[in-house]
Each structure stands twice: as C-alpha cells, then as structure tokens.
ModelCIF file with pLDDT and N, C-alpha, C, O atoms, coordinates in Angstrom:
data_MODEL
#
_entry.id   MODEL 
#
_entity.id                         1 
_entity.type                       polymer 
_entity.pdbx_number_of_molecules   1 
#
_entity_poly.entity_id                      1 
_entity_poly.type                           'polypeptide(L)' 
_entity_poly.nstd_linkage                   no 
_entity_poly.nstd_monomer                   no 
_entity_poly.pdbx_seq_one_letter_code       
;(UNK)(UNK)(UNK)(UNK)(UNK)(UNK)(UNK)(UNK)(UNK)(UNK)(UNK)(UNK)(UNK)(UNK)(UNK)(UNK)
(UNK)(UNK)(UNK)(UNK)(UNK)(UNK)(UNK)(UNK)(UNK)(UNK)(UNK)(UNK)(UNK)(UNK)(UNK)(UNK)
(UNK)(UNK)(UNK)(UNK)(UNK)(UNK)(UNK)(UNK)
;
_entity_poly.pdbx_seq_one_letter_code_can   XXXXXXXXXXXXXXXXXXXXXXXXXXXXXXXXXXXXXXXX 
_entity_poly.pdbx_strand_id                 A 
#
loop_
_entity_poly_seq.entity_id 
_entity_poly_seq.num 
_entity_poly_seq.mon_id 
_entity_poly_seq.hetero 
1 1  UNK n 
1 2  UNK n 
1 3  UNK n 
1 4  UNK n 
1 5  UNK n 
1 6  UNK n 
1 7  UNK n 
1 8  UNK n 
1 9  UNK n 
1 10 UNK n 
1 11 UNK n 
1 12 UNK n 
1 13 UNK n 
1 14 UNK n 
1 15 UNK n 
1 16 UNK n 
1 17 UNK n 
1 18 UNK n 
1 19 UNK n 
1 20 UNK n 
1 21 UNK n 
1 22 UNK n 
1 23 UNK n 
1 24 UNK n 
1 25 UNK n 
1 26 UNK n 
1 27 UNK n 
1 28 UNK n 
1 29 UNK n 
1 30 UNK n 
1 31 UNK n 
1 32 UNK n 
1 33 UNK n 
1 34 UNK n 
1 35 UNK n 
1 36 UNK n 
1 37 UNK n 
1 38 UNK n 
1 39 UNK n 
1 40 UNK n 
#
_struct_asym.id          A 
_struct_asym.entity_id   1 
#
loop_
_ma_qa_metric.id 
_ma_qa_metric.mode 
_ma_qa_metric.name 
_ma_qa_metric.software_group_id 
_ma_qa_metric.type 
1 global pLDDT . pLDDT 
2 local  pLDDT . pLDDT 
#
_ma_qa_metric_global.metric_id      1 
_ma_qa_metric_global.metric_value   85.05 
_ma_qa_metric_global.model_id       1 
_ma_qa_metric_global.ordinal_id     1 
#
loop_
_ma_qa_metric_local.label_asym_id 
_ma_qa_metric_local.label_comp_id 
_ma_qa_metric_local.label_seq_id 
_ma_qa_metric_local.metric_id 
_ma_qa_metric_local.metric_value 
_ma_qa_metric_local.model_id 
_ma_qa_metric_local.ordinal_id 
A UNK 1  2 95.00 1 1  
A UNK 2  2 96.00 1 2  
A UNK 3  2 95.00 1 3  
A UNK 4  2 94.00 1 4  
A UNK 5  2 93.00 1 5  
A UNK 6  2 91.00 1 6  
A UNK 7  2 90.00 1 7  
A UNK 8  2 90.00 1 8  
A UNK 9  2 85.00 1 9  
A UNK 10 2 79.00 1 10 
A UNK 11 2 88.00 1 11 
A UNK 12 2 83.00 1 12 
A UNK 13 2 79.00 1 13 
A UNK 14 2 84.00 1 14 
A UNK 15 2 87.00 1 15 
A UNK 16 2 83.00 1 16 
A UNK 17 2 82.00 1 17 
A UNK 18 2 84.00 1 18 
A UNK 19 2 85.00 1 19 
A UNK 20 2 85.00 1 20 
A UNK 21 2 78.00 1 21 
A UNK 22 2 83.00 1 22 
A UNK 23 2 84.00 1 23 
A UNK 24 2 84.00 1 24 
A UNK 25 2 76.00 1 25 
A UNK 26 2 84.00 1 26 
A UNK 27 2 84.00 1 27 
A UNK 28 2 88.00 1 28 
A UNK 29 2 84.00 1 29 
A UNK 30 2 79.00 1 30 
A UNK 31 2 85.00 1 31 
A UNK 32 2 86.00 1 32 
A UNK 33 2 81.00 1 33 
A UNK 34 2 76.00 1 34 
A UNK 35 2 84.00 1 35 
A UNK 36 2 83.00 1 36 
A UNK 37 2 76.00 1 37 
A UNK 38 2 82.00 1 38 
A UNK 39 2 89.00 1 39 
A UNK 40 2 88.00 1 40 
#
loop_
_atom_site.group_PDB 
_atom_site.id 
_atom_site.type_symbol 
_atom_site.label_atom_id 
_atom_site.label_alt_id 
_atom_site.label_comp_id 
_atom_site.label_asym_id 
_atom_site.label_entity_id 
_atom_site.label_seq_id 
_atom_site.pdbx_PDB_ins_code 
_atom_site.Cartn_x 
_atom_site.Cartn_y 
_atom_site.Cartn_z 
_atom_site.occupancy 
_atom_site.B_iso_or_equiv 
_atom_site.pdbx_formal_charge 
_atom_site.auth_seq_id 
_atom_site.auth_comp_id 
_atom_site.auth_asym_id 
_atom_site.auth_atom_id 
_atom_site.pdbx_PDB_model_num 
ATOM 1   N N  . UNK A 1 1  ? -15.979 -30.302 16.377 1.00 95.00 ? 1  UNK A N  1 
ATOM 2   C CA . UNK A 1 1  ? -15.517 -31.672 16.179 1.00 95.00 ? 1  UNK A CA 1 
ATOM 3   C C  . UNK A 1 1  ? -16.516 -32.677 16.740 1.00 95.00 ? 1  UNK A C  1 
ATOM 4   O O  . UNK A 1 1  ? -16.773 -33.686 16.082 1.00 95.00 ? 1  UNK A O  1 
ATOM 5   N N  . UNK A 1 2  ? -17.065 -32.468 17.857 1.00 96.00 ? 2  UNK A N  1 
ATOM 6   C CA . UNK A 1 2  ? -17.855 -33.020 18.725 1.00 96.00 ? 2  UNK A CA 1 
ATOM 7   C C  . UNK A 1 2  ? -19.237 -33.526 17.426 1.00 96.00 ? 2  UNK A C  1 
ATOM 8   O O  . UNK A 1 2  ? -19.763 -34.585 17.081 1.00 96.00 ? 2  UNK A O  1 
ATOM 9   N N  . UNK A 1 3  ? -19.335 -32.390 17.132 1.00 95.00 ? 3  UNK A N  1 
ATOM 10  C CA . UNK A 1 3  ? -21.060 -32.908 16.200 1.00 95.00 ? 3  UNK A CA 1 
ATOM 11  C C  . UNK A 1 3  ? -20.737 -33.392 15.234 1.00 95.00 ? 3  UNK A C  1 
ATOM 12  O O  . UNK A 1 3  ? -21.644 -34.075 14.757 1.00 95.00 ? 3  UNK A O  1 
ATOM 13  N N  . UNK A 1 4  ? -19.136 -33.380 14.210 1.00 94.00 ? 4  UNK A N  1 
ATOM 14  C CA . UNK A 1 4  ? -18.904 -34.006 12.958 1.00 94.00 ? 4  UNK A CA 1 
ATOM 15  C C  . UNK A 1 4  ? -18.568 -34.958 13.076 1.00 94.00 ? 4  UNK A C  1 
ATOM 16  O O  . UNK A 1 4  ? -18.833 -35.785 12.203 1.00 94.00 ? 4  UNK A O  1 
ATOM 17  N N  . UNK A 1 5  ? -17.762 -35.345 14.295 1.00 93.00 ? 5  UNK A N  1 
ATOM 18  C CA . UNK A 1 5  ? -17.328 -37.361 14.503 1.00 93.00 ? 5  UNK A CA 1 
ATOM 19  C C  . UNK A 1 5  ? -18.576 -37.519 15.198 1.00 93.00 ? 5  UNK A C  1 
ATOM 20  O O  . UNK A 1 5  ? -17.956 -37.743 16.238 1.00 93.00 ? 5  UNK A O  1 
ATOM 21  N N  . UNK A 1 6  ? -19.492 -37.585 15.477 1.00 91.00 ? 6  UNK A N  1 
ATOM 22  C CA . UNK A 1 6  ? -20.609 -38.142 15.854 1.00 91.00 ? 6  UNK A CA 1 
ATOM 23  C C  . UNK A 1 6  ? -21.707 -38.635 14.600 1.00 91.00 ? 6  UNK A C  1 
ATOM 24  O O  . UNK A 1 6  ? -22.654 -39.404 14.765 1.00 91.00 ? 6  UNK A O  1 
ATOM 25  N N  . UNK A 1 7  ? -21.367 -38.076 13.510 1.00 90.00 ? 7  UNK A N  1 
ATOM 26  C CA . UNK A 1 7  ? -21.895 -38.415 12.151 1.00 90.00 ? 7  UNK A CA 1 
ATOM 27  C C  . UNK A 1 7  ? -21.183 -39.164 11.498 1.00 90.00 ? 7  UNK A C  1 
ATOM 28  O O  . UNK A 1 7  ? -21.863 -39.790 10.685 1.00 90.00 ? 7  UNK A O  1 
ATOM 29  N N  . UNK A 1 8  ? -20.008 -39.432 11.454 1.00 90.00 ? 8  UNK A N  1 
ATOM 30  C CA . UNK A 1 8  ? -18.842 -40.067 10.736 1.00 90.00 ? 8  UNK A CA 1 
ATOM 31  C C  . UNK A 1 8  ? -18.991 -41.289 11.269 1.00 90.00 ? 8  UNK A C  1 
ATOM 32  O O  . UNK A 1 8  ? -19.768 -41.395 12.218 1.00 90.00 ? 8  UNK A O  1 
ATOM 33  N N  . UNK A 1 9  ? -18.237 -42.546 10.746 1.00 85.00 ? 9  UNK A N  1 
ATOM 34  C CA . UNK A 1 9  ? -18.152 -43.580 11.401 1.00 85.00 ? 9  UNK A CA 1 
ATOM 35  C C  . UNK A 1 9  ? -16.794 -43.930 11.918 1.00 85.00 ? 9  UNK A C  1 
ATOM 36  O O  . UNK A 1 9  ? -16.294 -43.858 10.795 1.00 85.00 ? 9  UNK A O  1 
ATOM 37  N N  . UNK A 1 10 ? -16.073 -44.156 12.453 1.00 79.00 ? 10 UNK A N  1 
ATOM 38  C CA . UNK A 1 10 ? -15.652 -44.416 13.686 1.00 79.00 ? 10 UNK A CA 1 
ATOM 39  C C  . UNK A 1 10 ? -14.127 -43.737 13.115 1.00 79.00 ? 10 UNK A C  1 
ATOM 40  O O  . UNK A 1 10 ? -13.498 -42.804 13.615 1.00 79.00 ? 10 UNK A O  1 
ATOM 41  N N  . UNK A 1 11 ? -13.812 -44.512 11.966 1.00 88.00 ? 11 UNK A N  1 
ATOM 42  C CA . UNK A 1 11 ? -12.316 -44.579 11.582 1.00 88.00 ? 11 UNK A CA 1 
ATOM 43  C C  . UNK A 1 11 ? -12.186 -42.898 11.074 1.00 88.00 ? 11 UNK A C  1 
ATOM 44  O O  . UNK A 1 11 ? -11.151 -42.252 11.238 1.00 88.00 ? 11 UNK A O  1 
ATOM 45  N N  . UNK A 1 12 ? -13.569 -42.280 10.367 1.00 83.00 ? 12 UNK A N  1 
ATOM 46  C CA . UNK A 1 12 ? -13.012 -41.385 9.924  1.00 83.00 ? 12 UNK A CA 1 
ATOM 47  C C  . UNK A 1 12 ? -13.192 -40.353 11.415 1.00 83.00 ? 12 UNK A C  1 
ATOM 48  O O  . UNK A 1 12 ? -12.477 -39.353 11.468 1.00 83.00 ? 12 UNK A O  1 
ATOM 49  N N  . UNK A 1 13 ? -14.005 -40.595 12.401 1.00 79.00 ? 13 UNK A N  1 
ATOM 50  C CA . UNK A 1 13 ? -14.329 -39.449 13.319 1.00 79.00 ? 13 UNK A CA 1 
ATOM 51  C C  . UNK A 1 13 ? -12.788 -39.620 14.148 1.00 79.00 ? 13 UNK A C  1 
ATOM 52  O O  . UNK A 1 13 ? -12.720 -38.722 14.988 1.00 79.00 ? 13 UNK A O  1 
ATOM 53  N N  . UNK A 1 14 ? -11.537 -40.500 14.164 1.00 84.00 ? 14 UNK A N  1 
ATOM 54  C CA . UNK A 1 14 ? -10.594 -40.990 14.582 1.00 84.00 ? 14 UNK A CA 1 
ATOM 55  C C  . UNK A 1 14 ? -10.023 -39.593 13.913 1.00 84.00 ? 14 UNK A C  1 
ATOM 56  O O  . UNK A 1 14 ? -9.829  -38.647 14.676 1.00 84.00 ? 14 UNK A O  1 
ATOM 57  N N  . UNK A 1 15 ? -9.772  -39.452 12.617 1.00 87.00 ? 15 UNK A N  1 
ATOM 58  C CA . UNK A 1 15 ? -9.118  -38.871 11.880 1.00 87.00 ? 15 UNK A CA 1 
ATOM 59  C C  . UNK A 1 15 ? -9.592  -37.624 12.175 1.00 87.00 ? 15 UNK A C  1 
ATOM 60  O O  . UNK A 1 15 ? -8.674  -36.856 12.464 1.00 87.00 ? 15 UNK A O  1 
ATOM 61  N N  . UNK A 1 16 ? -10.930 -37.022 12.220 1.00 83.00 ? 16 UNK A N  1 
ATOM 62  C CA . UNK A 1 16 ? -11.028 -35.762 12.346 1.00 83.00 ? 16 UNK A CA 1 
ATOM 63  C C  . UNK A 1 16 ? -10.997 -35.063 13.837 1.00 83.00 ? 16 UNK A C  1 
ATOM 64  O O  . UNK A 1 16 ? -11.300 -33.890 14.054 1.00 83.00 ? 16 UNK A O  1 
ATOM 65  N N  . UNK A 1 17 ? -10.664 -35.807 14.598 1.00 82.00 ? 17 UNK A N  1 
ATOM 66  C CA . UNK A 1 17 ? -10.358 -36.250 15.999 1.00 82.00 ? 17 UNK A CA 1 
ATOM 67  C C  . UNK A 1 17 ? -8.994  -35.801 15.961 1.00 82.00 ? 17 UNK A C  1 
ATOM 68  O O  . UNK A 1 17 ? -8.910  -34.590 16.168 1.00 82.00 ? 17 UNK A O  1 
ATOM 69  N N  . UNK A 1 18 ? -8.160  -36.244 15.811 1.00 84.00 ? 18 UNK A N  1 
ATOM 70  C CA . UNK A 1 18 ? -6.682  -36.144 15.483 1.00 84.00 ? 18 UNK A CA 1 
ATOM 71  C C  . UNK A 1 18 ? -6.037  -34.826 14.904 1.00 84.00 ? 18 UNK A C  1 
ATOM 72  O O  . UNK A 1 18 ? -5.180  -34.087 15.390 1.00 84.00 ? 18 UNK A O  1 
ATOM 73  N N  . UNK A 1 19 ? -6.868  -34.756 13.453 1.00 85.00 ? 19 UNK A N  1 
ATOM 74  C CA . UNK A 1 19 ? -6.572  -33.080 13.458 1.00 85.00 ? 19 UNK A CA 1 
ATOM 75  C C  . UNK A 1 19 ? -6.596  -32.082 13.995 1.00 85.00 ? 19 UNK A C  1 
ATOM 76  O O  . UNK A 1 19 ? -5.753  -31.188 13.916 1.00 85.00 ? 19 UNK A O  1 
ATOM 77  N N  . UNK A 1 20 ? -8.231  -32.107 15.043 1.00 85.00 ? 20 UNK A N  1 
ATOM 78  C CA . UNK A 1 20 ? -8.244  -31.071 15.734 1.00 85.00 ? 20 UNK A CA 1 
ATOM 79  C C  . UNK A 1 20 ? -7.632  -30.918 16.999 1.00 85.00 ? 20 UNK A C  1 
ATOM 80  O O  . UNK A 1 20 ? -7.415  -29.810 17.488 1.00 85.00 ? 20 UNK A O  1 
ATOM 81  N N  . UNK A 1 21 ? -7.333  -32.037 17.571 1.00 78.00 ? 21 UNK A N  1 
ATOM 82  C CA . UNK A 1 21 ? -6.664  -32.203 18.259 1.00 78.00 ? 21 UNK A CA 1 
ATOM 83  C C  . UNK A 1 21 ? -4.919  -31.084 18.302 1.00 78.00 ? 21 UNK A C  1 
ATOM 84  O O  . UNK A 1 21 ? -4.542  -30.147 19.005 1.00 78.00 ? 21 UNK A O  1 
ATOM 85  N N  . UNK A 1 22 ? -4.256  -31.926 17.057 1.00 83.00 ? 22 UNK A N  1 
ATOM 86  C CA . UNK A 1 22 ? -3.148  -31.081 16.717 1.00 83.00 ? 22 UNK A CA 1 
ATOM 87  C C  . UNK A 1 22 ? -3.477  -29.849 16.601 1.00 83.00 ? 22 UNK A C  1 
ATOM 88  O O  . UNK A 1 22 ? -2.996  -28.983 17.332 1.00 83.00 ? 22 UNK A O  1 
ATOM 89  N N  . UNK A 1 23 ? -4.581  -29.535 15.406 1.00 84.00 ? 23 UNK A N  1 
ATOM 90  C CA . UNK A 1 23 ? -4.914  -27.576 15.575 1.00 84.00 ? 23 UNK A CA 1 
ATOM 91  C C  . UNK A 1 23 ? -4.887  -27.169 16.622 1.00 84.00 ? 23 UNK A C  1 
ATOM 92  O O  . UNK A 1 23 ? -4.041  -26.284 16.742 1.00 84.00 ? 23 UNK A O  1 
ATOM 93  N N  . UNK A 1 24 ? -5.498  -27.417 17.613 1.00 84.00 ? 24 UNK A N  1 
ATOM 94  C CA . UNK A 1 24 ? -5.843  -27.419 19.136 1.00 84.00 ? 24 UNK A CA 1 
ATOM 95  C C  . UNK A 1 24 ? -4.548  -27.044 19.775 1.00 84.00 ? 24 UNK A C  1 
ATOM 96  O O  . UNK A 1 24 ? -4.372  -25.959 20.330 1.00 84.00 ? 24 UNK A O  1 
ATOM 97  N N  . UNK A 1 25 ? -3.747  -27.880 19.687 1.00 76.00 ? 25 UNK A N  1 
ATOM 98  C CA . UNK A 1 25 ? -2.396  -27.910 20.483 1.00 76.00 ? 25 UNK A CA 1 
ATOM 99  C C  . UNK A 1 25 ? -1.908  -26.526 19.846 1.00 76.00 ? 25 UNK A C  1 
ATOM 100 O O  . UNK A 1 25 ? -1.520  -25.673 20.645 1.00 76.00 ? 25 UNK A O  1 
ATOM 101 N N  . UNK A 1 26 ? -1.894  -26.252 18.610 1.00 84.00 ? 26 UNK A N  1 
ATOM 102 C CA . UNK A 1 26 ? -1.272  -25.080 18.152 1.00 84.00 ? 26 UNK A CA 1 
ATOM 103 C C  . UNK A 1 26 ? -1.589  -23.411 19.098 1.00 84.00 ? 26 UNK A C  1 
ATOM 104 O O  . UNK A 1 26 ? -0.850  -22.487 19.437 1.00 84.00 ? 26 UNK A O  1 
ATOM 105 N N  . UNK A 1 27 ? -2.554  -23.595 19.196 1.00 84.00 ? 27 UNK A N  1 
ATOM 106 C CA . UNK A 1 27 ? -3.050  -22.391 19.826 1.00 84.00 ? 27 UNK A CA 1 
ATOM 107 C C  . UNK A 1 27 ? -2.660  -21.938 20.897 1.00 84.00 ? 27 UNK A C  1 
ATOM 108 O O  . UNK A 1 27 ? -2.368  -22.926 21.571 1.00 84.00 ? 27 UNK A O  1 
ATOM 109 N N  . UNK A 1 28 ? -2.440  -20.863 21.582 1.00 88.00 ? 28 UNK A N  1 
ATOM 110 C CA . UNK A 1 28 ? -1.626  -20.239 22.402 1.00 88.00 ? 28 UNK A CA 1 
ATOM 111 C C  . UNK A 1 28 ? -2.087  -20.500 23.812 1.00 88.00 ? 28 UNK A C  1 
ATOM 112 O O  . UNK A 1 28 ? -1.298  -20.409 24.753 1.00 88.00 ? 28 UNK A O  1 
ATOM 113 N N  . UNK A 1 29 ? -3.727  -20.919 24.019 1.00 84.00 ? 29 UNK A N  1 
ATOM 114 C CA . UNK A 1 29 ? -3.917  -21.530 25.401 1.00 84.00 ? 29 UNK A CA 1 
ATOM 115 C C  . UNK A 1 29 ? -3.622  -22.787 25.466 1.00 84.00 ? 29 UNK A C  1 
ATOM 116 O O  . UNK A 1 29 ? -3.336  -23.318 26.538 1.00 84.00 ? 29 UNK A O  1 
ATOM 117 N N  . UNK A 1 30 ? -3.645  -23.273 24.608 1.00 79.00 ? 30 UNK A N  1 
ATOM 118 C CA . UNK A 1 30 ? -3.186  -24.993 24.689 1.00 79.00 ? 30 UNK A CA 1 
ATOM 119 C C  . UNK A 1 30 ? -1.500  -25.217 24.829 1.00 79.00 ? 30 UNK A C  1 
ATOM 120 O O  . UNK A 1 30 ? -1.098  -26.280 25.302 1.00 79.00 ? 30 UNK A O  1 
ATOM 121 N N  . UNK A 1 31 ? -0.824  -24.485 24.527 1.00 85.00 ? 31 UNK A N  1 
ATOM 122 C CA . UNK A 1 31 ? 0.194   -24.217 24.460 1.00 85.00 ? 31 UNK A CA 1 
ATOM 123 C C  . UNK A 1 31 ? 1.308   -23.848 26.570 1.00 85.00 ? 31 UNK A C  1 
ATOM 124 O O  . UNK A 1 31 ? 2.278   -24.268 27.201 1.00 85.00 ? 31 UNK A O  1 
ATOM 125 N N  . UNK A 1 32 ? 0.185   -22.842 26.688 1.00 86.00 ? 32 UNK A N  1 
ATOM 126 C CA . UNK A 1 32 ? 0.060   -22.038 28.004 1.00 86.00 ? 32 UNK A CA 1 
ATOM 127 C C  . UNK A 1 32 ? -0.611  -23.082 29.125 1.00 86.00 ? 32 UNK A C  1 
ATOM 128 O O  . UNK A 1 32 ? -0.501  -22.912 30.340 1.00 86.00 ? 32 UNK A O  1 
ATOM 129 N N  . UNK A 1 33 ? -1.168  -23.947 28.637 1.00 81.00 ? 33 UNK A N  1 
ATOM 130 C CA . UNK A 1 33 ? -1.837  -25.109 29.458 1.00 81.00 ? 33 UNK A CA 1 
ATOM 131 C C  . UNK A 1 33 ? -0.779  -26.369 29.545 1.00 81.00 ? 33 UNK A C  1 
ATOM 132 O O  . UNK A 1 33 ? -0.384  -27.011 30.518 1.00 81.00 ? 33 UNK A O  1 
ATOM 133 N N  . UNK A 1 34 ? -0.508  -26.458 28.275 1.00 76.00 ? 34 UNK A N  1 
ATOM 134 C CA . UNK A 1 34 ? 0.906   -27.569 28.406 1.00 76.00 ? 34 UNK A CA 1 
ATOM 135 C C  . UNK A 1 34 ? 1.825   -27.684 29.678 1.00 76.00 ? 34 UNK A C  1 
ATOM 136 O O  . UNK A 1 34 ? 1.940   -28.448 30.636 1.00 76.00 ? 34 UNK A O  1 
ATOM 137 N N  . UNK A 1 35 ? 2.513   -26.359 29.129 1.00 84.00 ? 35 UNK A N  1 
ATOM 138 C CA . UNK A 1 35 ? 3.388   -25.523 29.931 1.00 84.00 ? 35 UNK A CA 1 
ATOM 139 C C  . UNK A 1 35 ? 2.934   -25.313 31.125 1.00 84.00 ? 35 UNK A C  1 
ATOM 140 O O  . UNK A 1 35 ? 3.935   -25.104 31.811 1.00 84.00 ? 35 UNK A O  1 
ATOM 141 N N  . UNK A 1 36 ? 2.115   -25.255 31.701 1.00 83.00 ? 36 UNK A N  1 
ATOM 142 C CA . UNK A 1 36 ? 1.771   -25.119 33.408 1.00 83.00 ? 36 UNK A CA 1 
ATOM 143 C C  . UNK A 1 36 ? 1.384   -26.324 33.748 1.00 83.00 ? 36 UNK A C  1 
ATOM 144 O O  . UNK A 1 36 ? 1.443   -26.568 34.954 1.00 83.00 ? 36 UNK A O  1 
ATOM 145 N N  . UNK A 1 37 ? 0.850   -27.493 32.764 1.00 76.00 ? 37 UNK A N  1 
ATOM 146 C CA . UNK A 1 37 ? 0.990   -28.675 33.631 1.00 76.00 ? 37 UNK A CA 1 
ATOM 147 C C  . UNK A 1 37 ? 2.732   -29.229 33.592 1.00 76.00 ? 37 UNK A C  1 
ATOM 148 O O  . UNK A 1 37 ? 3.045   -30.276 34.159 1.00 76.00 ? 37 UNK A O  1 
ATOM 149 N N  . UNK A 1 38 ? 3.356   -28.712 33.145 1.00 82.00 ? 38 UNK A N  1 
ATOM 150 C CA . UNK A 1 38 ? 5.127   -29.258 33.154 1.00 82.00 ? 38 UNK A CA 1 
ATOM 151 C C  . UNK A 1 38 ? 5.245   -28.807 34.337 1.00 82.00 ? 38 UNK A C  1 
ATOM 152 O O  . UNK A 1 38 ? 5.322   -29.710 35.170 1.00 82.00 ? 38 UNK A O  1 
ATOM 153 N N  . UNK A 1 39 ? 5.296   -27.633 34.804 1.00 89.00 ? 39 UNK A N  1 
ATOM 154 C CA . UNK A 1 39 ? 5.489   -26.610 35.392 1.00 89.00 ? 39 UNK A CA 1 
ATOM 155 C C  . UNK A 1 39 ? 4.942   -26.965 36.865 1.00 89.00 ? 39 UNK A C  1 
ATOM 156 O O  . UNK A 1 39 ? 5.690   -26.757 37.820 1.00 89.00 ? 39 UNK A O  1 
ATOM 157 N N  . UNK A 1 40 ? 3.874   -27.406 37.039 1.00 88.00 ? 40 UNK A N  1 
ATOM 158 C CA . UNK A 1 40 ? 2.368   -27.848 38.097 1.00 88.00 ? 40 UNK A CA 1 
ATOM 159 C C  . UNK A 1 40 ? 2.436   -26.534 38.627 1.00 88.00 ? 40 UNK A C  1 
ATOM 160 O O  . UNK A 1 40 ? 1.620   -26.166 39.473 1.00 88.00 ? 40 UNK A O  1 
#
C-alpha cells in the first residue's frame, strides 16, 4: 500500500488506504491485536 498511495494522488491513495486497511483488520493478527488492546 505504502508504494501505491505514494504514486496516486491524494484522494485516490485515501481510497486505497481504506481498503487495506479493512483487509488488514480481517486477518487473524489484526484481529488478535484488537482484542488485546480491549483486553490491555
């Protein structure tokens, strides 16, 4: 994500920002990271 919104201009690196973001969250350490900052 890092090297493709750095080519994009602002609004779309927003957007591809955002997706990965959500993909991101999907995944089972992001998930496991959530959950232990609720948790502390």
């Amino acid at each position: 994500l890092f090297y493709r919104q750095r080519e994009a201009g602002v609004e779309a690196a927003y957007q591809l920002a955002a997706q990965t973001m959500a993909l991101n969250m999907m995944d089972p350490a992001a998930q496991e990271g959530a959950q232990a900052f609720a948790e502390k």
